[in-house]
C-alpha atoms as a PDB file:
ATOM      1  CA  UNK A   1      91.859  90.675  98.139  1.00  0.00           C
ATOM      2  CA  UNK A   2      88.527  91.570  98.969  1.00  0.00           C
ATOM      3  CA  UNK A   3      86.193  93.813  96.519  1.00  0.00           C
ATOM      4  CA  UNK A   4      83.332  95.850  97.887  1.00  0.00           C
ATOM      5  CA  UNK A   5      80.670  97.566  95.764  1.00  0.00           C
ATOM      6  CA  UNK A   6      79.423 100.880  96.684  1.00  0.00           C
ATOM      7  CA  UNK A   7      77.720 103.583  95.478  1.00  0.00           C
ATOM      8  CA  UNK A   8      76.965 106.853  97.489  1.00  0.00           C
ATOM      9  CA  UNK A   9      73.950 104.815  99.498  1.00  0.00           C
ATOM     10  CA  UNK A  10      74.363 106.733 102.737  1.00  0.00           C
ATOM     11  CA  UNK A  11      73.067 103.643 104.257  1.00  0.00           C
ATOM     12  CA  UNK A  12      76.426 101.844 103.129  1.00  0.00           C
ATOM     13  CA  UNK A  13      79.017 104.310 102.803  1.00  0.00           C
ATOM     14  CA  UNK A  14      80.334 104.891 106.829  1.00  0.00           C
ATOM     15  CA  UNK A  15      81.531 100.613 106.560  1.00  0.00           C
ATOM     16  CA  UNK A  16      84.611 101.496 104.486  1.00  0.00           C
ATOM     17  CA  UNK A  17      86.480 103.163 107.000  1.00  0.00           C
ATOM     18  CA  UNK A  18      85.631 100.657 109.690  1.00  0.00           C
ATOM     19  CA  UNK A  19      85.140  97.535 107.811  1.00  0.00           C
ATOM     20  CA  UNK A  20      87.984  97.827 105.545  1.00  0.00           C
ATOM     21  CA  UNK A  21      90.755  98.425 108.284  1.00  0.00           C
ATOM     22  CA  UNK A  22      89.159  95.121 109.879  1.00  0.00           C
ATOM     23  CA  UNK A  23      89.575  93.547 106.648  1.00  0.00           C
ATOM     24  CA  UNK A  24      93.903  95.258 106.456  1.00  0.00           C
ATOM     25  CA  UNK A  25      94.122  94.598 110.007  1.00  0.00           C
ATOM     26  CA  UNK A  26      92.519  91.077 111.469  1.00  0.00           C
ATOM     27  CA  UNK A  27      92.667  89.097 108.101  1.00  0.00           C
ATOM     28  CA  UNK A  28      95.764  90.784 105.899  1.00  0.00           C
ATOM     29  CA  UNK A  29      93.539  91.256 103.311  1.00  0.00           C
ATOM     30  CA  UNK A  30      93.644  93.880 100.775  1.00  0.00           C
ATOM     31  CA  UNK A  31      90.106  95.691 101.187  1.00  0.00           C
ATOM     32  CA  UNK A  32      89.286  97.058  97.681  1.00  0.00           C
ATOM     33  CA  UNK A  33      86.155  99.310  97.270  1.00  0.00           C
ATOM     34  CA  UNK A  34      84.716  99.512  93.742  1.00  0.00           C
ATOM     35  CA  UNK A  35      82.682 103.418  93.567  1.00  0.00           C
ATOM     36  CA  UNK A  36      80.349 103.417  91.091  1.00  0.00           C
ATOM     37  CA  UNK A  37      79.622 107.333  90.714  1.00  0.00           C
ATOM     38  CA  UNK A  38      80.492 110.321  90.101  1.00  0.00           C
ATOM     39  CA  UNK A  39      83.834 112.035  91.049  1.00  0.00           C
ATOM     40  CA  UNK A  40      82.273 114.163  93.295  1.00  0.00           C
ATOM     41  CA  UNK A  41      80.040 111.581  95.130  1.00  0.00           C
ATOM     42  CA  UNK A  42      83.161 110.108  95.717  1.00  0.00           C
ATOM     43  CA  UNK A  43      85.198 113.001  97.016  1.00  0.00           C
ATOM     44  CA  UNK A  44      81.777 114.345  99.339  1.00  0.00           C
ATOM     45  CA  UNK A  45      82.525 110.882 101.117  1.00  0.00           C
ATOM     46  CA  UNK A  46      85.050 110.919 104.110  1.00  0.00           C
ATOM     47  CA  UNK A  47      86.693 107.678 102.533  1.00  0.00           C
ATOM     48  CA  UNK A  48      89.993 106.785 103.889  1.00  0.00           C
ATOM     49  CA  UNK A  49      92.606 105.737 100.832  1.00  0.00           C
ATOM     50  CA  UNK A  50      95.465 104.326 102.950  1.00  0.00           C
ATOM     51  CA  UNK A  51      93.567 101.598 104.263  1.00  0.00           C
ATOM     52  CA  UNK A  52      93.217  99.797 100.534  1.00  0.00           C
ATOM     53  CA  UNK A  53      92.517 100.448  97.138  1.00  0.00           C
ATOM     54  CA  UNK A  54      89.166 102.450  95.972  1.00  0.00           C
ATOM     55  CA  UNK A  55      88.303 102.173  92.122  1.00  0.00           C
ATOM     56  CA  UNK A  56      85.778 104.548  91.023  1.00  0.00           C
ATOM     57  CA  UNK A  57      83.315 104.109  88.034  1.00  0.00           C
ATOM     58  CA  UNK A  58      80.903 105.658  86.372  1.00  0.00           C
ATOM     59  CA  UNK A  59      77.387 104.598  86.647  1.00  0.00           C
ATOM     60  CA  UNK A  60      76.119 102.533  83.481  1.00  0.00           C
ATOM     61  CA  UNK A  61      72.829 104.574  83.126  1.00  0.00           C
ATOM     62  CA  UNK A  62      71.123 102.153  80.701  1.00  0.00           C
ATOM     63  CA  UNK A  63      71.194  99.904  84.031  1.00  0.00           C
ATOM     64  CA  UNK A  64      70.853 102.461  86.801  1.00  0.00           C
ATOM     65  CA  UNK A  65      67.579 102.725  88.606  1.00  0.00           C
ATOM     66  CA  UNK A  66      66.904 104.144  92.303  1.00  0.00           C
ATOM     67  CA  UNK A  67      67.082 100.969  93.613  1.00  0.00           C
ATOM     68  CA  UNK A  68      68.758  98.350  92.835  1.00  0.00           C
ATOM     69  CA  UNK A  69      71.654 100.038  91.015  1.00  0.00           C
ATOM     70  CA  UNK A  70      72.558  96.921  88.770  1.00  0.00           C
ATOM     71  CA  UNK A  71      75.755  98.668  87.523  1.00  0.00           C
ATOM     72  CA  UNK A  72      77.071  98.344  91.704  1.00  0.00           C
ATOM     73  CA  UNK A  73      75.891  94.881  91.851  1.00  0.00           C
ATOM     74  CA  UNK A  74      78.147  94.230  88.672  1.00  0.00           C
ATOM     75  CA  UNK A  75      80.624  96.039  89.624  1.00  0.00           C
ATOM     76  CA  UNK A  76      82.275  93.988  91.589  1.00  0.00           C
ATOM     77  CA  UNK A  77      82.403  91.142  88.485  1.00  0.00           C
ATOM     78  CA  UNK A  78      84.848  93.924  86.610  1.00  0.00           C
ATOM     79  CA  UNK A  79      86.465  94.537  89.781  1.00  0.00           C
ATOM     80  CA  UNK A  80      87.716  91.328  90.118  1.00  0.00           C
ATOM     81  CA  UNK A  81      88.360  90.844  86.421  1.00  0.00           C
ATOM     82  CA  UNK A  82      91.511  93.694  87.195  1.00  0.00           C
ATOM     83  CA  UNK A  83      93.407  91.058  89.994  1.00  0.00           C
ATOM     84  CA  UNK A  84      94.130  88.183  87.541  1.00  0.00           C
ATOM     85  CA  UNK A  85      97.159  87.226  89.822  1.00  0.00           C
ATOM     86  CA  UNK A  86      95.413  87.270  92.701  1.00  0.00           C
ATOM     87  CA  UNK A  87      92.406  85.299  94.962  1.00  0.00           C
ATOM     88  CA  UNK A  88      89.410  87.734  94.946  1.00  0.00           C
ATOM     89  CA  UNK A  89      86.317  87.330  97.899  1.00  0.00           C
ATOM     90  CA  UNK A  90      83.568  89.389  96.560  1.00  0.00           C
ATOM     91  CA  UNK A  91      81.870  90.994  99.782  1.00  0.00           C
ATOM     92  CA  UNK A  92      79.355  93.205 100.671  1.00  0.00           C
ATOM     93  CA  UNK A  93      80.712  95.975 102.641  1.00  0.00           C
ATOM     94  CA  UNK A  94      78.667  95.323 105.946  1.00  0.00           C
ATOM     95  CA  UNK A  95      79.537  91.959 105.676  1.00  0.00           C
ATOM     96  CA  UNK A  96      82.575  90.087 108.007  1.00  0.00           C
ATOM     97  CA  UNK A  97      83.837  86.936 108.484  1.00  0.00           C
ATOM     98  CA  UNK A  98      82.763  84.795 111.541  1.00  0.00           C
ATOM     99  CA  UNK A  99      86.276  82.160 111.308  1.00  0.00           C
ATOM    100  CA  UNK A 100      88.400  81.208 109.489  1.00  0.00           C
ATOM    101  CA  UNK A 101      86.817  78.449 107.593  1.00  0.00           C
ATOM    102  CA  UNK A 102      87.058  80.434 104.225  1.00  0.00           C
ATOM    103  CA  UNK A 103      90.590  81.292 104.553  1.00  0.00           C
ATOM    104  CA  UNK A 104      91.768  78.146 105.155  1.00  0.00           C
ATOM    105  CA  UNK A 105      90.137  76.600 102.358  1.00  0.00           C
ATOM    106  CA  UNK A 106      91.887  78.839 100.324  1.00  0.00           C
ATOM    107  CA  UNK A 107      94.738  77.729 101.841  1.00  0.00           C
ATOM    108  CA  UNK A 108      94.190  73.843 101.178  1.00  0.00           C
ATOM    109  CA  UNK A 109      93.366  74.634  97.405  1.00  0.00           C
ATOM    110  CA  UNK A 110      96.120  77.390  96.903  1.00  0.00           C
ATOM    111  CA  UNK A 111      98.716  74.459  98.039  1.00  0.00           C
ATOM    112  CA  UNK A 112      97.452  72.169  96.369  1.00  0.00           C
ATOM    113  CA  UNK A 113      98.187  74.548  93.006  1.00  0.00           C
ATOM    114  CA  UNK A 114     101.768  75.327  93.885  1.00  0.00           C
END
């Protein structure tokens, strides 16, 4: 599984749709995006659901400034913290893999578990 944060950043937003069927598609990996905002930032969005999961939050105001929104950045700590059963990549969302050196490492280690 892979977890992206976002937040309605215009400048980040339009990589879900794209990135995150890339993600479903080339690697079969889950694509997970955690939304930290409001219901309505997250509806005013043209996100696409069936391509993974998307997890929305509210902002953590005592942490929320214009830039950097520290409550995205950790975000993605609680985000993983809700797959205990599973291998978590945290990503940023315009952000892909070059090979497959990652993946296989994951590989070696996961065998070496079982």
């Amino acid at each position: 599984r892979v977890i992206f944060p976002l937040n309605n950043n215009k400048n980040y937003t339009e990589y879900w749709n794209v990135f995150g069927k890339v993600w479903k598609e080339h690697w079969n990996i889950t694509p997970t995006m955690i939304f930290v905002g409001t219901e309505e930032e997250l509806n005013s969005n043209n996100f696409n659901n069936s391509i993974g999961d998307i997890i929305r939050l509210d902002p953590v105001i005592e942490v929320q400034e214009k830039y950097p929104d520290w409550s995205v950045t950790w975000s993605i700590i609680y985000g993983a913290s809700l797959f205990k059963d599973e291998i978590c990549i945290t990503h940023g969302i315009d952000q892909l893999p070059l090979s497959r050196f990652f993946f296989d490492k994951v590989e070696e280690v996961k065998s070496k578990i079982e």
